[in-house]
Protein backbone atom coordinates (compact mmCIF):
# COMPACT_ATOMS: atom_id res chain seq x y z
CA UNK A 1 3.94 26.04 -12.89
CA UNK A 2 3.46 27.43 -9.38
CA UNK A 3 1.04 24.65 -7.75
CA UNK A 4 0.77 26.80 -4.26
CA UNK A 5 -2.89 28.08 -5.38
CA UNK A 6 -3.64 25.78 -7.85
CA UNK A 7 -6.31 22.99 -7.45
CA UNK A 8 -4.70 20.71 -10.03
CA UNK A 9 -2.90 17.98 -8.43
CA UNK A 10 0.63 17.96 -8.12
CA UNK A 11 1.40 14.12 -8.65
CA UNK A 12 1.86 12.00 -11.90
CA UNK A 13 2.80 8.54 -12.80
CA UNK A 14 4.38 7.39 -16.14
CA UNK A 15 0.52 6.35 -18.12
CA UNK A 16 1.93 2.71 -18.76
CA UNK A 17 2.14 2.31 -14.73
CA UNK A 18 -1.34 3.49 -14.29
CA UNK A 19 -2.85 1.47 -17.03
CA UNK A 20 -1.82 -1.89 -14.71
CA UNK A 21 -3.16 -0.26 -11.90
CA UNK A 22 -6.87 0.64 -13.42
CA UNK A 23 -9.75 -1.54 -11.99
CA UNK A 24 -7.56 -2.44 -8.72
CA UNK A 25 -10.45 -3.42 -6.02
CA UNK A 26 -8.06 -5.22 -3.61
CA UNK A 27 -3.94 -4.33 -2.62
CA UNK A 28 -2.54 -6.92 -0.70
CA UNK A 29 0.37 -5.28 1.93
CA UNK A 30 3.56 -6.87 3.35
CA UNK A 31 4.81 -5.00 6.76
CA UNK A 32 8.12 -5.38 7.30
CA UNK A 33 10.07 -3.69 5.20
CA UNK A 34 7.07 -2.46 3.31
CA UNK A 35 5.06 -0.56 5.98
CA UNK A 36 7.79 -0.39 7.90
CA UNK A 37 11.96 0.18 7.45
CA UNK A 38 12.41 -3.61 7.24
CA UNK A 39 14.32 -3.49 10.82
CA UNK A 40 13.62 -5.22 13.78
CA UNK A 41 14.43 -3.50 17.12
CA UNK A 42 14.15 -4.63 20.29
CA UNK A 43 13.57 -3.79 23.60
CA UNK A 44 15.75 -4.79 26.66
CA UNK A 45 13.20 -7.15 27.63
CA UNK A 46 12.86 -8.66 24.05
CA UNK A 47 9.45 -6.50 23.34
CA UNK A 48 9.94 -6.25 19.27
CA UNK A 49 9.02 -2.78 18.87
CA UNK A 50 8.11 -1.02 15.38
CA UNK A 51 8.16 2.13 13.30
CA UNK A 52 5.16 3.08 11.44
CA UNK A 53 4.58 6.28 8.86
CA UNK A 54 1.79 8.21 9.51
CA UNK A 55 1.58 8.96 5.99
CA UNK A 56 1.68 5.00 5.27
CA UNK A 57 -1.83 5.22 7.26
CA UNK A 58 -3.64 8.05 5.69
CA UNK A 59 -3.06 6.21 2.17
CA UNK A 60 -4.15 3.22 3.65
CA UNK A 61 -7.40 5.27 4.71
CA UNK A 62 -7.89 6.60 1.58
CA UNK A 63 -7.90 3.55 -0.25
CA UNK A 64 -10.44 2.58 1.72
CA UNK A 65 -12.73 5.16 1.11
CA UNK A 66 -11.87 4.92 -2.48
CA UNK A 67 -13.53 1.12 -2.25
CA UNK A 68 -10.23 -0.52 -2.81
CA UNK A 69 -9.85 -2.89 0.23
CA UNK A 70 -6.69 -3.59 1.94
CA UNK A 71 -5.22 -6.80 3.09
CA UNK A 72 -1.99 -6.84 5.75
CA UNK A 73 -0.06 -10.53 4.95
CA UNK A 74 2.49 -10.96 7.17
CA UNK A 75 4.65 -13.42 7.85
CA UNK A 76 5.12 -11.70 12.27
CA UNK A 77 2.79 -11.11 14.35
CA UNK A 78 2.91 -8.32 17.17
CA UNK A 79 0.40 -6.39 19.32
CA UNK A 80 1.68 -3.06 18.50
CA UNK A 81 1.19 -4.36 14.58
CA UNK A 82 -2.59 -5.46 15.48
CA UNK A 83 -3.03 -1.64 17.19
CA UNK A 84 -1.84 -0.20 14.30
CA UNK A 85 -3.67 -1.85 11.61
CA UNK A 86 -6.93 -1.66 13.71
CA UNK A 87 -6.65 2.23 14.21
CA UNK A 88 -6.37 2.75 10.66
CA UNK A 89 -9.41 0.26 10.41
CA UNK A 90 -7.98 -2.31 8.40
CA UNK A 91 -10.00 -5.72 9.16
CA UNK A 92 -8.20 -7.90 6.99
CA UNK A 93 -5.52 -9.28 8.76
CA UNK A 94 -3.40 -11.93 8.36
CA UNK A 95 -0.47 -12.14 10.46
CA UNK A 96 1.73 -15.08 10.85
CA UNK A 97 1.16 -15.94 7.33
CA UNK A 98 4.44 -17.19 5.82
CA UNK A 99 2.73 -18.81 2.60
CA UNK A 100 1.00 -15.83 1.22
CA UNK A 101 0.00 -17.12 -1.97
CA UNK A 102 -2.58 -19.11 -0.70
CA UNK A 103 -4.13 -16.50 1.52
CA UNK A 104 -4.50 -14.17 -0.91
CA UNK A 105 -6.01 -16.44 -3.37
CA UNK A 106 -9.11 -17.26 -0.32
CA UNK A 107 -9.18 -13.82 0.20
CA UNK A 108 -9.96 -12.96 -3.44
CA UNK A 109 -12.95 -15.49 -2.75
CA UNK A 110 -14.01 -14.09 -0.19
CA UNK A 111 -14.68 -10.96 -1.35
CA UNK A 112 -15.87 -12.20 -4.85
CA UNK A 113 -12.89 -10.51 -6.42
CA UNK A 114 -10.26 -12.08 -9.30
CA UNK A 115 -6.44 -11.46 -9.63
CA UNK A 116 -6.62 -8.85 -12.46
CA UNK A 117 -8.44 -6.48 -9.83
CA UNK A 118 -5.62 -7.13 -7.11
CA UNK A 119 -2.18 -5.51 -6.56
CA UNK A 120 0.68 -6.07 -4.03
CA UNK A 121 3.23 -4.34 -1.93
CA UNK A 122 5.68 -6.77 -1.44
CA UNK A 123 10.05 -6.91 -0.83
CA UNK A 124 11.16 -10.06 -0.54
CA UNK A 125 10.75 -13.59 -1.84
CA UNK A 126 7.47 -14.61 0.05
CA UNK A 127 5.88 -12.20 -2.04
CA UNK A 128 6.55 -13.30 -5.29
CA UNK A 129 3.81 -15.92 -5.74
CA UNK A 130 1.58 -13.05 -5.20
CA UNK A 131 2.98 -10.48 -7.32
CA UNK A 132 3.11 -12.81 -10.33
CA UNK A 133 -0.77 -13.10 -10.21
CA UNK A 134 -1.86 -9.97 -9.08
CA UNK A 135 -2.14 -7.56 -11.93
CA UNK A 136 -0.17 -4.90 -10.48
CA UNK A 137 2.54 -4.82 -8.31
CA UNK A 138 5.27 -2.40 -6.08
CA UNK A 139 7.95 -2.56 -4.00
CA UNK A 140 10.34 0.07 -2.36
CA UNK A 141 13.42 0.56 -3.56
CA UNK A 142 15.50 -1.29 -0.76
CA UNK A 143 13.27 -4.38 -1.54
CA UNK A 144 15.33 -7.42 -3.03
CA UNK A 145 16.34 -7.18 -6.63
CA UNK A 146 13.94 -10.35 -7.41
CA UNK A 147 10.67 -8.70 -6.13
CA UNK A 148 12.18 -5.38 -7.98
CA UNK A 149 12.85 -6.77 -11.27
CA UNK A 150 9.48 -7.87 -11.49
CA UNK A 151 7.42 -5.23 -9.73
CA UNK A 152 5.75 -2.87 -12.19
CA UNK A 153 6.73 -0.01 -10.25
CA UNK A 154 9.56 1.08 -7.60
CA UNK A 155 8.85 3.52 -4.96
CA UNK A 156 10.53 6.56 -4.70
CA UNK A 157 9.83 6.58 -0.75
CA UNK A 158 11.63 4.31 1.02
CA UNK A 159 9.76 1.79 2.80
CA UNK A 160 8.44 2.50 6.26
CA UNK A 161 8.31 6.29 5.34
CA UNK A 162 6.15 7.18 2.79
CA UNK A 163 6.60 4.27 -0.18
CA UNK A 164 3.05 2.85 0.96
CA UNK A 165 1.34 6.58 0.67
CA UNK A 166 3.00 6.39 -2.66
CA UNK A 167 1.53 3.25 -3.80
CA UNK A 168 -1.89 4.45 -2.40
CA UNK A 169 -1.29 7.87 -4.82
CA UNK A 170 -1.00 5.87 -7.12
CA UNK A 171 -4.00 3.53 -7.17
CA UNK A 172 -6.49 6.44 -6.49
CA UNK A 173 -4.27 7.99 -9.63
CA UNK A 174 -5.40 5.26 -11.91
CA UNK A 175 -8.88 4.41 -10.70
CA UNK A 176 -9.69 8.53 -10.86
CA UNK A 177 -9.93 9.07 -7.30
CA UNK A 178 -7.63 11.13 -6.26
CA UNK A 179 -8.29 14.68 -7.91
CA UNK A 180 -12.01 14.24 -6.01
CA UNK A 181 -10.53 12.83 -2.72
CA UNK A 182 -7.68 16.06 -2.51
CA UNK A 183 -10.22 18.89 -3.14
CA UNK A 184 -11.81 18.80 0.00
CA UNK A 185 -8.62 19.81 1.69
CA UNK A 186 -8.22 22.89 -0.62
CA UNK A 187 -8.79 26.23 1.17
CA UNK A 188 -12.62 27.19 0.06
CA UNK A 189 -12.57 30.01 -2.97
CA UNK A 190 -13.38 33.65 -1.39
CA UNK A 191 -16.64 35.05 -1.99
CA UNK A 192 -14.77 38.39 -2.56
């Protein structure tokens, strides 16, 4: 089917992924190697300096419009991470967070929320304890093969360039956003 004119959305997820994903009101993000490539570069003056996807951000705006709420747990902290985050108007932030379990379990509180309406983004082993609560989870495909054998889905986009966007997709996917969020950005039908 040619999609160039067509309103109908282009993306689809297997229906058993996008059961676990229904009812998600909270999606809990690791950064490096998650929202970013996983490497660390640095500067001559030892500045740690990062790569960010700038479709990463517009699913991380979307989400937010959708009402699902994201959370940044990080184990580093950076001011070009905190500029980031903030310009894409994140407010939950917790960076320097190495035990993430027990962050995400007072942010659930917080917000009056419960595990079965929380997913996760994770790669690598601090993430676990979160994943095996939350009632959905991802990772990208270069995360390690003990977050990936237990994720519920594997991203397609690599991490740091488009795997977050595609976890977004899929969340407005399953909680029947998406199709309403993408048709404002059709061209308008001609009156002629």
């Amino acid at each position: 089917m040619n999609h160039r004119n067509s309103k109908i959305p282009s993306l689809n997820f297997a229906p058993e992924v996008l059961l676990f994903a229904q009812g998600i009101r909270v999606a809990f993000f690791d950064v490096d190697g998650v929202l970013t490539d996983g490497g660390l570069y640095f500067t001559e003056l030892g500045e740690t300096i990062k790569r960010f996807s700038t479709l990463d951000g517009h699913g991380l705006k979307l989400i937010q419009q959708a009402g699902i709420t994201p959370v940044i747990i990080s184990g580093r902290d950076s001011k070009p991470l905190r500029n980031r985050l903030h310009a894409l108007g994140i407010t939950h932030l917790h960076l320097g967070s190495e035990a993430k379990y027990p962050v995400a379990a007072q942010v659930l509180e917080e917000l009056g929320l419960d595990w079965h309406q929380a997913a996760i983004m994770g790669d690598d082993w601090p993430d676990l304890a979160v994943m095996q609560r939350c009632a959905f989870s991802c990772a990208p495909q270069s995360a390690h093969v003990e977050i990936k054998t237990r994720a519920h889905y594997l991203t397609q986009a690599a991490s740091g360039s488009g795997a977050v966007r595609e976890f977004c997709d899929l969340l407005l996917i399953a909680n029947g956003q998406y199709s309403r969020m993408l048709d404002p950005y059709f061209c308008p039908e001609s009156d002629t």
